[in-house]
C-alpha atoms as a PDB file:
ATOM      1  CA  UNK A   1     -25.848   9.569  -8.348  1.00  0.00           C
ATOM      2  CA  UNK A   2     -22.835   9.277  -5.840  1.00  0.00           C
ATOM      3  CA  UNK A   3     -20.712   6.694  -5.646  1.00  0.00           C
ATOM      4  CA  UNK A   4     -21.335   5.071  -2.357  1.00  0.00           C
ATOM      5  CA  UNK A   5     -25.360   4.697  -3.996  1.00  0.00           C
ATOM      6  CA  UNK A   6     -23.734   3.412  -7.318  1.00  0.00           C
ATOM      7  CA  UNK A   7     -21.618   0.931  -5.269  1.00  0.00           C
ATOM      8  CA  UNK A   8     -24.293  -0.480  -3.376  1.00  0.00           C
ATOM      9  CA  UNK A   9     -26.323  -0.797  -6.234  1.00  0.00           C
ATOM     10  CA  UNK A  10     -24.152  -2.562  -8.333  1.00  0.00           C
ATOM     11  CA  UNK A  11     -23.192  -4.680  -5.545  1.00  0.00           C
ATOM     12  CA  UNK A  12     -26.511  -5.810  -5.476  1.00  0.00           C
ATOM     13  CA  UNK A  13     -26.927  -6.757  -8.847  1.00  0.00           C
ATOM     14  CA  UNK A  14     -23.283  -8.625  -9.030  1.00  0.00           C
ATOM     15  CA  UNK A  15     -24.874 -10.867  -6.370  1.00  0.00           C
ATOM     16  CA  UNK A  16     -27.063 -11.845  -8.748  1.00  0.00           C
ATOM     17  CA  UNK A  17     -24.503 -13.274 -11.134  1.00  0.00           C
ATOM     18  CA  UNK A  18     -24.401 -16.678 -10.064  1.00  0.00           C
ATOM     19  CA  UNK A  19     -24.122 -18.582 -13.486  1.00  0.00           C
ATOM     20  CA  UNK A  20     -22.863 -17.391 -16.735  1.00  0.00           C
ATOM     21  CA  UNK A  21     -25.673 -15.527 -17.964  1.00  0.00           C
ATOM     22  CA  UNK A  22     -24.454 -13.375 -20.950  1.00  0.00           C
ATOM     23  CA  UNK A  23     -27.248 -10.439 -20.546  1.00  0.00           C
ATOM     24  CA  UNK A  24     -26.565  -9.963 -16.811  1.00  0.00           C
ATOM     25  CA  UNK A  25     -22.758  -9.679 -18.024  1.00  0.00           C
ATOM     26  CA  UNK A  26     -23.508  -6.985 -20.546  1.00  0.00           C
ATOM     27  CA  UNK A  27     -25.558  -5.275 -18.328  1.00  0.00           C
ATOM     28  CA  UNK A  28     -23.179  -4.860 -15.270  1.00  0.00           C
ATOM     29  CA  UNK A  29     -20.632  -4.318 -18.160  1.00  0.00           C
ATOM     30  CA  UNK A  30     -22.673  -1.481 -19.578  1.00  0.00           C
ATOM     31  CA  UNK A  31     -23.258  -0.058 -15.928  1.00  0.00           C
ATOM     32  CA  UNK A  32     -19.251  -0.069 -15.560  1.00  0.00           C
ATOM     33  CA  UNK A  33     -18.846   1.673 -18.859  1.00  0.00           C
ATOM     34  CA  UNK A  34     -20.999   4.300 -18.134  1.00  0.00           C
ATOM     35  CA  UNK A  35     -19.859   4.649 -14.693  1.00  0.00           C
ATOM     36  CA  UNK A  36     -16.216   5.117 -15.341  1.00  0.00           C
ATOM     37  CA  UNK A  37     -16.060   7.802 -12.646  1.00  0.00           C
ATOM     38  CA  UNK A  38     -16.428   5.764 -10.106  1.00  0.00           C
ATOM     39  CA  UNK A  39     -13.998   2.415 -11.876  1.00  0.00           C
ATOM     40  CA  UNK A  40     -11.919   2.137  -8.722  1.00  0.00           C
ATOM     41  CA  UNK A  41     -14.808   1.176  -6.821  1.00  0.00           C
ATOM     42  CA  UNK A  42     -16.434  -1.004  -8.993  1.00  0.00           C
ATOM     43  CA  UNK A  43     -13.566  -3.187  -9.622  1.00  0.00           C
ATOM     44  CA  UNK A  44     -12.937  -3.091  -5.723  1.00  0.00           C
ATOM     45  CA  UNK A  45     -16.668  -4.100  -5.516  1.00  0.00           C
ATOM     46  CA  UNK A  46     -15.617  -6.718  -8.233  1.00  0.00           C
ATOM     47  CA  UNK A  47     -12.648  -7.981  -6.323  1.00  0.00           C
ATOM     48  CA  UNK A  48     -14.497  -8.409  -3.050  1.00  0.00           C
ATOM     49  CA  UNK A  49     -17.652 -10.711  -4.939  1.00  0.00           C
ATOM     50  CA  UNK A  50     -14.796 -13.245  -6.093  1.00  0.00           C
ATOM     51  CA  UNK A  51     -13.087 -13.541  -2.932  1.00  0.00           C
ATOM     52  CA  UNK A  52     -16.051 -13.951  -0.992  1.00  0.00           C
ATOM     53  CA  UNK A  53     -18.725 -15.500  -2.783  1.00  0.00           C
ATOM     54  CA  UNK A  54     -19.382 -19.296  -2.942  1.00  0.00           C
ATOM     55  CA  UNK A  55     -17.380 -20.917  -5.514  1.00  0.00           C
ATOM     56  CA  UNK A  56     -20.587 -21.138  -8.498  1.00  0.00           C
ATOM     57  CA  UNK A  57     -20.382 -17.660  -8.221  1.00  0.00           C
ATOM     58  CA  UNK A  58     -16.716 -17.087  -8.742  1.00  0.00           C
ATOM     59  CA  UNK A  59     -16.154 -18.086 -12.649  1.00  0.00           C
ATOM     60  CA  UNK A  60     -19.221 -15.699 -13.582  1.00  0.00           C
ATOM     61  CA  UNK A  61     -17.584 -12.741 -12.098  1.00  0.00           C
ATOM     62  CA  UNK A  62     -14.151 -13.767 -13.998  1.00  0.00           C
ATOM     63  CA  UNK A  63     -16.269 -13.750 -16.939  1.00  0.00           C
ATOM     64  CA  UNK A  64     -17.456 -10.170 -16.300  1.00  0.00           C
ATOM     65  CA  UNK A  65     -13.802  -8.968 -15.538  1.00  0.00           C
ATOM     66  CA  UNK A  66     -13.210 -10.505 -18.576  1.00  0.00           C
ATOM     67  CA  UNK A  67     -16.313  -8.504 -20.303  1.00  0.00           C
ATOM     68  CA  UNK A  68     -15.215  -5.195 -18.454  1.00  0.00           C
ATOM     69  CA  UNK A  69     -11.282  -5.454 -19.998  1.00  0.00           C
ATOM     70  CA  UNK A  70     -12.628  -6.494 -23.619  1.00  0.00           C
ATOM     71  CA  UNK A  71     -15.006  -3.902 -24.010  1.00  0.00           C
ATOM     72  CA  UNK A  72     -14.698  -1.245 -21.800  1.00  0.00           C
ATOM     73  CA  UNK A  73     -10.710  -1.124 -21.436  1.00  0.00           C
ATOM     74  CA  UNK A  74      -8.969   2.120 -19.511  1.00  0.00           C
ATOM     75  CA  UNK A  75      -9.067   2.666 -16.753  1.00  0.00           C
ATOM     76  CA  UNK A  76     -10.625  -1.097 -15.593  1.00  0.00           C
ATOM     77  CA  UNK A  77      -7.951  -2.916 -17.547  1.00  0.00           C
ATOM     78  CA  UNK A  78      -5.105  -1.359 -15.484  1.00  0.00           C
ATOM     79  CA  UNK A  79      -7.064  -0.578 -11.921  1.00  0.00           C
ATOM     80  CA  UNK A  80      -8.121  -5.292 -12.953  1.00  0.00           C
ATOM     81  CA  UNK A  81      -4.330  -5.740 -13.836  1.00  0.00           C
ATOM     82  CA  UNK A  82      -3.131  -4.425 -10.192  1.00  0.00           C
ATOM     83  CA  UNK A  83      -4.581  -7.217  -8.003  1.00  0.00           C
ATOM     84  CA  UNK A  84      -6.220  -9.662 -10.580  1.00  0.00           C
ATOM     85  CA  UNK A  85      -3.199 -12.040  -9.451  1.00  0.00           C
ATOM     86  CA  UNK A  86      -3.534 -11.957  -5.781  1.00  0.00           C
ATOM     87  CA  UNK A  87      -7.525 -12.418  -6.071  1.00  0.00           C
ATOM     88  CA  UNK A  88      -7.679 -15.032  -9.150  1.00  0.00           C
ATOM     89  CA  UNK A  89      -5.121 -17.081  -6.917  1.00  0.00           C
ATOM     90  CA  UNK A  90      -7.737 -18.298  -4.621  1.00  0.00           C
ATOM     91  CA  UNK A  91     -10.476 -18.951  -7.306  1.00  0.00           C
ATOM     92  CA  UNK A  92      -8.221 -22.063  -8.582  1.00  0.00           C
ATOM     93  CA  UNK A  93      -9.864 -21.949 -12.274  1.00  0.00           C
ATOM     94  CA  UNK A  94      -6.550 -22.184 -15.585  1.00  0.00           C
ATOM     95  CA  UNK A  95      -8.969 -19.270 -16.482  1.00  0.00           C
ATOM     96  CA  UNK A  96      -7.357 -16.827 -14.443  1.00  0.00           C
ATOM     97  CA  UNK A  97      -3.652 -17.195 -15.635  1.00  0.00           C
ATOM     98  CA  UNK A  98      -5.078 -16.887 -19.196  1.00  0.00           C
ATOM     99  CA  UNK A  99      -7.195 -13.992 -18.385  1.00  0.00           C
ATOM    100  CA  UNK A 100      -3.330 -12.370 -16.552  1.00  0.00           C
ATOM    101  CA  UNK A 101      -1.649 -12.810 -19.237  1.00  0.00           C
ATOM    102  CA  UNK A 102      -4.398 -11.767 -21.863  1.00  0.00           C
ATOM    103  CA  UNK A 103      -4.825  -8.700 -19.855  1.00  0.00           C
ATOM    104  CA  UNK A 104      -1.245  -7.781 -19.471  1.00  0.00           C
ATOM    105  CA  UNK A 105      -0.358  -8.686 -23.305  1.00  0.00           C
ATOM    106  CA  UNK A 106      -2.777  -6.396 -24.891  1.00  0.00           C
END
């Protein structure tokens, strides 16, 4: 599969994520795993859904960064910790500095 069809795809299922819904997590976790290849687009595809979904939709999508650093790791923890300031700013959740500092900690 390229990556522009992988994108696209898993754009389309990340819209889907609009409440904390632990299998949808997993699976768009398990997608990024085994998608590594093509991490710098997903978490750009990541980065883009929080910035411009509606706000239900935003602390889902923390919770699958969260998901993606946890049990994934490299190379989504470092590509996350890069702009995970500048987009959490605008979600306004205490989530986000916890899920910083987490992120740059471990």
């Amino acid at each position: 599969m390229q990556a522009a069809e992988f994108l696209k795809e898993y754009a389309s299922v990340l819209r889907g994520l609009t409440r904390n819904d632990k299998t949808q997590i997993n699976t768009l976790s398990m997608l990024a795993e085994d998608n590594k290849k093509f991490a710098e687009g997903v978490v750009g595809v990541i980065e883009q859904h929080i910035l411009t979904c509606p706000p239900p939709g935003k602390l889902p999508a923390l919770y699958l960064v969260d998901s993606i650093i946890k049990n994934v790791g490299e190379p989504y923890k470092a590509k996350f910790s890069e702009r995970l300031p500048e987009v959490g700013h605008g979600v306004g959740y205490t989530y986000v500095p916890f899920l910083i500092r987490r992120t740059h900690n471990s």
